[in-house]
C-alpha atoms as a PDB file:
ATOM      1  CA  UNK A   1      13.949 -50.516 -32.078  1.00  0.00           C
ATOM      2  CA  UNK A   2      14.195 -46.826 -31.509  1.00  0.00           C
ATOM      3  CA  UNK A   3      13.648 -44.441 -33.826  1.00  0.00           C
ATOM      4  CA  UNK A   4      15.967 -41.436 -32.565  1.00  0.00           C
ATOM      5  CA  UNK A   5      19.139 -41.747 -33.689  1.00  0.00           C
ATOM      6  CA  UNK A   6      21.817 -41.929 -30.878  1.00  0.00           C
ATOM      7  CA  UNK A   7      23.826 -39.494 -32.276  1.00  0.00           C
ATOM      8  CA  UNK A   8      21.429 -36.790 -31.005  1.00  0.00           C
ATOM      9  CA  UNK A   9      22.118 -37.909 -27.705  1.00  0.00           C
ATOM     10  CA  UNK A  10      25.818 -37.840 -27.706  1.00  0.00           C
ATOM     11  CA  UNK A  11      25.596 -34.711 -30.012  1.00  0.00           C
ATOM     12  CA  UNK A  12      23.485 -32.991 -26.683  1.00  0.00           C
ATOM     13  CA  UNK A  13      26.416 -33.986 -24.001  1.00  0.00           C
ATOM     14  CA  UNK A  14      28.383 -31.866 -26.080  1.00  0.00           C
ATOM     15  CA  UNK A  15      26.185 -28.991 -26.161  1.00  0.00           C
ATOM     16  CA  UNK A  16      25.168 -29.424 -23.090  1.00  0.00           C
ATOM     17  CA  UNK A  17      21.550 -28.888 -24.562  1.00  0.00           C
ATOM     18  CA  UNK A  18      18.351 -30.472 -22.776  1.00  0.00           C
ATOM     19  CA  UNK A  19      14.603 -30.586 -21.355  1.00  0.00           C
ATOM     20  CA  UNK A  20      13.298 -31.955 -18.562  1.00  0.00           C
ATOM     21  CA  UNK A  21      10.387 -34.491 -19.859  1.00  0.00           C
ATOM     22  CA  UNK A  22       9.545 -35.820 -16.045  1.00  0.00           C
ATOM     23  CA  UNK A  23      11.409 -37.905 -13.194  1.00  0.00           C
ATOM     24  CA  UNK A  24      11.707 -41.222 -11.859  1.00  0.00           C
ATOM     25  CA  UNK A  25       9.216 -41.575  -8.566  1.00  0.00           C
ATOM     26  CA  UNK A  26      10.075 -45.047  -7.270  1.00  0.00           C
ATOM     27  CA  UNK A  27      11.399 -48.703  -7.797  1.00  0.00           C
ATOM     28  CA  UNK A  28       8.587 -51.462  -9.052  1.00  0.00           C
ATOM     29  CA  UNK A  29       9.624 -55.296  -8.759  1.00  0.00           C
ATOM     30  CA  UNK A  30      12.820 -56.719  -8.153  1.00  0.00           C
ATOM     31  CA  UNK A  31      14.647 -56.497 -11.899  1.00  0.00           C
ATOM     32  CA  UNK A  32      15.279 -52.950 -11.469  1.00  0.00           C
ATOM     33  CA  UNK A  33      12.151 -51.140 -12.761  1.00  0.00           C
ATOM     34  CA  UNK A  34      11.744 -47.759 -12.063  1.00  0.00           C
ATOM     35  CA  UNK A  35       7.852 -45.767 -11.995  1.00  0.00           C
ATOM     36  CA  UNK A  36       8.227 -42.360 -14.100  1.00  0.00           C
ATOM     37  CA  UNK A  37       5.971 -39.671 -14.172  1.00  0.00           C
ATOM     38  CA  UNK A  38       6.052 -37.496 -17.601  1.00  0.00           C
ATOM     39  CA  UNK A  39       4.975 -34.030 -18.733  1.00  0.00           C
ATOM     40  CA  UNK A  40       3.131 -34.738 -22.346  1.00  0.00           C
ATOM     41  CA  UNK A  41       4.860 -37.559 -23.682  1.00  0.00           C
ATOM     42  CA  UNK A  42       2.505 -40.426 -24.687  1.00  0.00           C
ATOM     43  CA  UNK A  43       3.576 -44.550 -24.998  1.00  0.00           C
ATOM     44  CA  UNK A  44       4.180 -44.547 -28.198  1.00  0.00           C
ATOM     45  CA  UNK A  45       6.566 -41.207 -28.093  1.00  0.00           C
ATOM     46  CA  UNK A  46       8.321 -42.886 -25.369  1.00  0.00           C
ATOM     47  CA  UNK A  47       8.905 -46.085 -26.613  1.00  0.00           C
ATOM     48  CA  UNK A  48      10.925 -44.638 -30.108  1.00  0.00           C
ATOM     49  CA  UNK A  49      13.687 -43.498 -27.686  1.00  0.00           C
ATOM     50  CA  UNK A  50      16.654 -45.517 -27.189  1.00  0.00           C
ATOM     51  CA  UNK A  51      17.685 -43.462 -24.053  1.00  0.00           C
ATOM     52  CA  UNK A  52      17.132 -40.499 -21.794  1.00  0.00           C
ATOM     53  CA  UNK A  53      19.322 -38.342 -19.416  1.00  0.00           C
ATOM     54  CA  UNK A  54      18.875 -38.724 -15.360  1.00  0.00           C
ATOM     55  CA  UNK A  55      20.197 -35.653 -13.634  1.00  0.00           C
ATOM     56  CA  UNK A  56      22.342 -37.013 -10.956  1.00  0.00           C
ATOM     57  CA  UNK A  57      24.077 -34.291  -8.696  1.00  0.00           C
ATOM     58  CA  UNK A  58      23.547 -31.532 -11.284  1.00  0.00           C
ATOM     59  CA  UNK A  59      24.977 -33.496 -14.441  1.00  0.00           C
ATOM     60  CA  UNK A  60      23.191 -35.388 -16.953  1.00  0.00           C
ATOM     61  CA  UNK A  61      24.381 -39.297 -17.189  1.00  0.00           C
ATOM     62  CA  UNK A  62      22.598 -40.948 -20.338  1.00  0.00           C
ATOM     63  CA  UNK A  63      21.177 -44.457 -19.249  1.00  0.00           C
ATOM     64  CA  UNK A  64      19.704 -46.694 -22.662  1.00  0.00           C
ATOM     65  CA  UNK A  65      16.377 -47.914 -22.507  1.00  0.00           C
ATOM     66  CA  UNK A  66      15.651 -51.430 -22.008  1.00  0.00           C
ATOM     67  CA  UNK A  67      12.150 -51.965 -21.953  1.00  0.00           C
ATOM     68  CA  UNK A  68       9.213 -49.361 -21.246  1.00  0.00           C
ATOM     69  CA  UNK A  69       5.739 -50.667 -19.935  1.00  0.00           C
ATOM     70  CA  UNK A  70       3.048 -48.385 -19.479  1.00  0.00           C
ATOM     71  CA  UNK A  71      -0.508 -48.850 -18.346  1.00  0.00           C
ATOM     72  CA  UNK A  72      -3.172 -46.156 -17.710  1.00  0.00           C
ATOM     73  CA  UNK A  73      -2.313 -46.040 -14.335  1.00  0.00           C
ATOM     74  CA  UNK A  74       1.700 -45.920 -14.664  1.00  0.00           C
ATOM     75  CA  UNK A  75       4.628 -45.918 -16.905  1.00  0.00           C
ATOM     76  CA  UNK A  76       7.970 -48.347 -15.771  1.00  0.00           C
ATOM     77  CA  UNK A  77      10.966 -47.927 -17.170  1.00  0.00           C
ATOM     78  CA  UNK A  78      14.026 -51.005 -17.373  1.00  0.00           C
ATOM     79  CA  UNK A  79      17.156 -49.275 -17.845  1.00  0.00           C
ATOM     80  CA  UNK A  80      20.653 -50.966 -18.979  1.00  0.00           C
ATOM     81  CA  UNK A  81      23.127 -50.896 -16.039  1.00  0.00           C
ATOM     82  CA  UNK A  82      20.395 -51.422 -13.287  1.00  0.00           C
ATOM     83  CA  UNK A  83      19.380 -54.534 -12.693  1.00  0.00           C
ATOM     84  CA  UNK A  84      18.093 -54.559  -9.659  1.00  0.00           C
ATOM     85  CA  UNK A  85      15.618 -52.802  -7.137  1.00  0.00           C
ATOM     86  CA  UNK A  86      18.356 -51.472  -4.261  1.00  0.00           C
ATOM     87  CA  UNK A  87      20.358 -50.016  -7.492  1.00  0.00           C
ATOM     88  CA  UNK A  88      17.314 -48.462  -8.631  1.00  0.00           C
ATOM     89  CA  UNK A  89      16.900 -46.645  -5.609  1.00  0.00           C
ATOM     90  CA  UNK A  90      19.737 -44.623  -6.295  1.00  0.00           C
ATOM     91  CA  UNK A  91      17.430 -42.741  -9.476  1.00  0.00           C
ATOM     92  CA  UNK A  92      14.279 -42.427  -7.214  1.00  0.00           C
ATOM     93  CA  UNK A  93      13.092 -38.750  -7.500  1.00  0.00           C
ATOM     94  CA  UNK A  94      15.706 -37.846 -10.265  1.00  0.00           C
ATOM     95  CA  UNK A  95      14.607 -35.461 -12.990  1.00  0.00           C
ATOM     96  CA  UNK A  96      14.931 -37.276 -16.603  1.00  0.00           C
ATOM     97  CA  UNK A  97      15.924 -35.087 -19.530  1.00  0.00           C
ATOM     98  CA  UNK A  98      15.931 -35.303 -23.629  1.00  0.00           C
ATOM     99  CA  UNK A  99      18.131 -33.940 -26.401  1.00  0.00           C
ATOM    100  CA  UNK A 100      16.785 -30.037 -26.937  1.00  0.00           C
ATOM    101  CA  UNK A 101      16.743 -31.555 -30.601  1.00  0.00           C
ATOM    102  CA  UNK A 102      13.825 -33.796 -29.573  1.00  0.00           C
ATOM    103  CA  UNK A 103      11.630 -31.105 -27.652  1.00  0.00           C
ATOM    104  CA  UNK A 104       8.074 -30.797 -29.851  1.00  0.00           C
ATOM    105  CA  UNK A 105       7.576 -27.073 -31.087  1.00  0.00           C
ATOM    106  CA  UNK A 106       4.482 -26.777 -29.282  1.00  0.00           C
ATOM    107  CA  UNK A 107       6.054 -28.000 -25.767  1.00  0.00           C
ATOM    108  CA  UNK A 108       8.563 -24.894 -26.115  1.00  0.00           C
ATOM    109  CA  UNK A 109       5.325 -22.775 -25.766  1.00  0.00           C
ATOM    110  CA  UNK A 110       3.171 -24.288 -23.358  1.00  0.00           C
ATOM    111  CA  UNK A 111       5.169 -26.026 -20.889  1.00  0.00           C
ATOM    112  CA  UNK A 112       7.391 -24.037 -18.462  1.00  0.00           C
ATOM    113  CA  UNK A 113      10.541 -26.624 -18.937  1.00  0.00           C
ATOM    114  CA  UNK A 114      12.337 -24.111 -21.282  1.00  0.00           C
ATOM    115  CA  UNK A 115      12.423 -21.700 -19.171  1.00  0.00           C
ATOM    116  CA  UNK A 116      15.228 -23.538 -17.305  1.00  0.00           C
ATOM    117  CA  UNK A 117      17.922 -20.758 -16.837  1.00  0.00           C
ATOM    118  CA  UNK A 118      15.569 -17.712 -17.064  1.00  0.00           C
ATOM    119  CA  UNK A 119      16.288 -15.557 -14.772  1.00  0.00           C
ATOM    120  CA  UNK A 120      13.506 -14.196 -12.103  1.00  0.00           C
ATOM    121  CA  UNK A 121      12.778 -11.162 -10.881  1.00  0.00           C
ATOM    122  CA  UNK A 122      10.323  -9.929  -7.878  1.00  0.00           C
ATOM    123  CA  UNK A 123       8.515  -6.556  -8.998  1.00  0.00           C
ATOM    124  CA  UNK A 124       9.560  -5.120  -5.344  1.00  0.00           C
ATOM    125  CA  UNK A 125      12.439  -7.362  -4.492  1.00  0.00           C
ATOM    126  CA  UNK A 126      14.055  -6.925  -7.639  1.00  0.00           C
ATOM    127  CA  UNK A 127      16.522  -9.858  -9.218  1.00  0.00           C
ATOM    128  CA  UNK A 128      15.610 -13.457  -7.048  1.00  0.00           C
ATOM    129  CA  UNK A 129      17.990 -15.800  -9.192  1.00  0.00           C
ATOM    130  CA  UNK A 130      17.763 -18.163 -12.393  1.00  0.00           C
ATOM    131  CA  UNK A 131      15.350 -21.400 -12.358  1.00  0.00           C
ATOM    132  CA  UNK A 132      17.960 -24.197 -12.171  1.00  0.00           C
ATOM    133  CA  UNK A 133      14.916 -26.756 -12.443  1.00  0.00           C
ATOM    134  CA  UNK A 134      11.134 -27.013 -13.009  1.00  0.00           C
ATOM    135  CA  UNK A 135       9.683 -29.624 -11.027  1.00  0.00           C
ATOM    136  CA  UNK A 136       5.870 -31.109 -11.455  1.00  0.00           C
ATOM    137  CA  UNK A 137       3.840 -31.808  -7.936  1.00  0.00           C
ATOM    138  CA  UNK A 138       0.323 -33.081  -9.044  1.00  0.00           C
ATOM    139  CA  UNK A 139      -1.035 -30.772 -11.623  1.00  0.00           C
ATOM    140  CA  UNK A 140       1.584 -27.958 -10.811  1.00  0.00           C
ATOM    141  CA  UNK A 141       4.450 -26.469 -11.908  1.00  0.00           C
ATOM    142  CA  UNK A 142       7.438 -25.162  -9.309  1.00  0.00           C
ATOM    143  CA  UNK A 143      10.196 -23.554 -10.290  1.00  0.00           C
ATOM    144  CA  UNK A 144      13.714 -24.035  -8.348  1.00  0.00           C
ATOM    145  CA  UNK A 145      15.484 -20.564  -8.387  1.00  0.00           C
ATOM    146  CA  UNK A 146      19.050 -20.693  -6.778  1.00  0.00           C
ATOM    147  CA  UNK A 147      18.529 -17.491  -4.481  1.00  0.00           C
ATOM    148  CA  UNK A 148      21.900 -16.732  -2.723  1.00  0.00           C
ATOM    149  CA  UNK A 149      23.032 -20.241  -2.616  1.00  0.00           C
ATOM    150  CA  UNK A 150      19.695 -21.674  -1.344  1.00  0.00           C
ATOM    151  CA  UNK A 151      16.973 -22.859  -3.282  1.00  0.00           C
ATOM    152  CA  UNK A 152      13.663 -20.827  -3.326  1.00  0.00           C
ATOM    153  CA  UNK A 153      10.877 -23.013  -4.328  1.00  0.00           C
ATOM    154  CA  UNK A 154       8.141 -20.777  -6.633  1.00  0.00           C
ATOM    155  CA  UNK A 155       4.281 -22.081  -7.793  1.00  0.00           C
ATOM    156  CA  UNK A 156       4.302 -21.964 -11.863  1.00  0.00           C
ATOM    157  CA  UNK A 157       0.864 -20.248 -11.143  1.00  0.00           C
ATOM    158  CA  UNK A 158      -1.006 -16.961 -12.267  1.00  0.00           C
ATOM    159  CA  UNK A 159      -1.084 -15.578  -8.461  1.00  0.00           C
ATOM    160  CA  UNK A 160       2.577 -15.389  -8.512  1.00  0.00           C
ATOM    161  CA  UNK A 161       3.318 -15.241 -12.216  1.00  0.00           C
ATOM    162  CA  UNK A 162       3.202 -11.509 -13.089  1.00  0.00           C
ATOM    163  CA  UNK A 163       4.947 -11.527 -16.783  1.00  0.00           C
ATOM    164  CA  UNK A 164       6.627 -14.541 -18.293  1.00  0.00           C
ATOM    165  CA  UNK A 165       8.959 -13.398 -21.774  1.00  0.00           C
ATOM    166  CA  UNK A 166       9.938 -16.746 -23.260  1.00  0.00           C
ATOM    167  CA  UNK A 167      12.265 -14.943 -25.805  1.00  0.00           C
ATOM    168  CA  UNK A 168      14.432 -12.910 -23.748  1.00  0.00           C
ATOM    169  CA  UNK A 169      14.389 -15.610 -20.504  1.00  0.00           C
ATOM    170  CA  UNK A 170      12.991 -13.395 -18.176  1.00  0.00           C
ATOM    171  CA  UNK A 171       9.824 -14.187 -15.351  1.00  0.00           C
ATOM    172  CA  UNK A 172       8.586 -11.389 -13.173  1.00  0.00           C
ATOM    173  CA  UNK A 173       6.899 -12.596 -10.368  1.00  0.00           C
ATOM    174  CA  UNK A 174       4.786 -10.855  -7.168  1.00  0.00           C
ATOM    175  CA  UNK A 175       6.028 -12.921  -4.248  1.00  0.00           C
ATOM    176  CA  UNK A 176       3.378 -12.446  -1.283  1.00  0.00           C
ATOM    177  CA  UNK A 177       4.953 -10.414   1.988  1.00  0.00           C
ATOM    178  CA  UNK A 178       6.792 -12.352   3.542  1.00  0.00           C
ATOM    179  CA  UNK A 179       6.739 -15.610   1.318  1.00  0.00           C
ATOM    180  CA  UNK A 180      10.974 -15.086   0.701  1.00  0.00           C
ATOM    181  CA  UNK A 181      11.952 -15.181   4.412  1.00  0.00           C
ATOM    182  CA  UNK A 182       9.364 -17.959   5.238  1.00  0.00           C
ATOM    183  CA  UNK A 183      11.023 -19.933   2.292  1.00  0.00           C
ATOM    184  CA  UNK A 184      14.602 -19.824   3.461  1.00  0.00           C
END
């Protein structure tokens, strides 16, 4: 049984309110199991929820939780509504989102993932774009700005990270010569 209510879930599809926690990486087994990879969110955390949002062509659908399994080595997820592997293909390498009402205090603070919607700026270049996502590869953060219709792929990383203001949304970043033409 979870212990979330359900109401904040349909209470954040009307706000339109959420965090990114991690993202599906592929199917496991034939009953429609799905490997996840998340950002700070233990077992136990994940097992109280009775469902989580997969962003599917920029909007958020809400799937409930069937059954999570997780080992040292990986976390599988059974979702209602996809009962099989060739279903489950269709959420391989989708992002997976919570209520805001759920994010921990201290995750606003250390993790990037509210920072969705910030808007970034290049100390030469001037305005890039806002992050429209924050993806994890390994042990690093990138952040997805939408840069004239294209997206511009930045490393979450002290090189590039010149001055990050939580409070008023804004990153300035140093982007190496060159580094915006080789992107796009």
């Amino acid at each position: 049984m979870s212990l979330y209510p359900i109401e904040l879930f349909y209470e954040a599809i009307q706000k339109e309110e959420y965090f990114q926690i991690g993202s599906f990486k592929k199917p496991i087994g034939k009953d429609g199991g799905l490997v996840a990879l998340f950002v700070a969110y233990s077992p136990a955390e994940l097992a109280k929820l009775p469902a989580l949002f997969v962003e599917v062509d920029d909007v958020k659908v809400p799937y409930t939780i069937k059954n999570i399994t997780s080992t040292a080595e990986k976390t599988v997820i059974h979702l209602d509504l996809i009962p099989s592997k060739t279903e489950a293909y269709t959420l391989r390498n989708l992002s997976l989102f919570l209520p805001i009402a759920l994010q921990p205090k201290w995750q606003q603070t250390t993790l990037p993932y509210s920072l969705v919607g910030a808007v970034v700026e290049d100390i030469a270049l001037g305005p890039l774009g806002s992050i429209q996502s924050i993806y994890r590869m390994r042990d690093q953060y990138i952040m997805a700005v939408d840069h004239r219709k294209k997206e511009l792929l930045i490393p979450y990383v002290t090189p590039f990270l010149i001055n990050v203001n939580t409070a008023a949304k804004k990153i300035t970043v140093a982007l190496p010569e060159g580094y915006l033409e080789a992107m796009l």
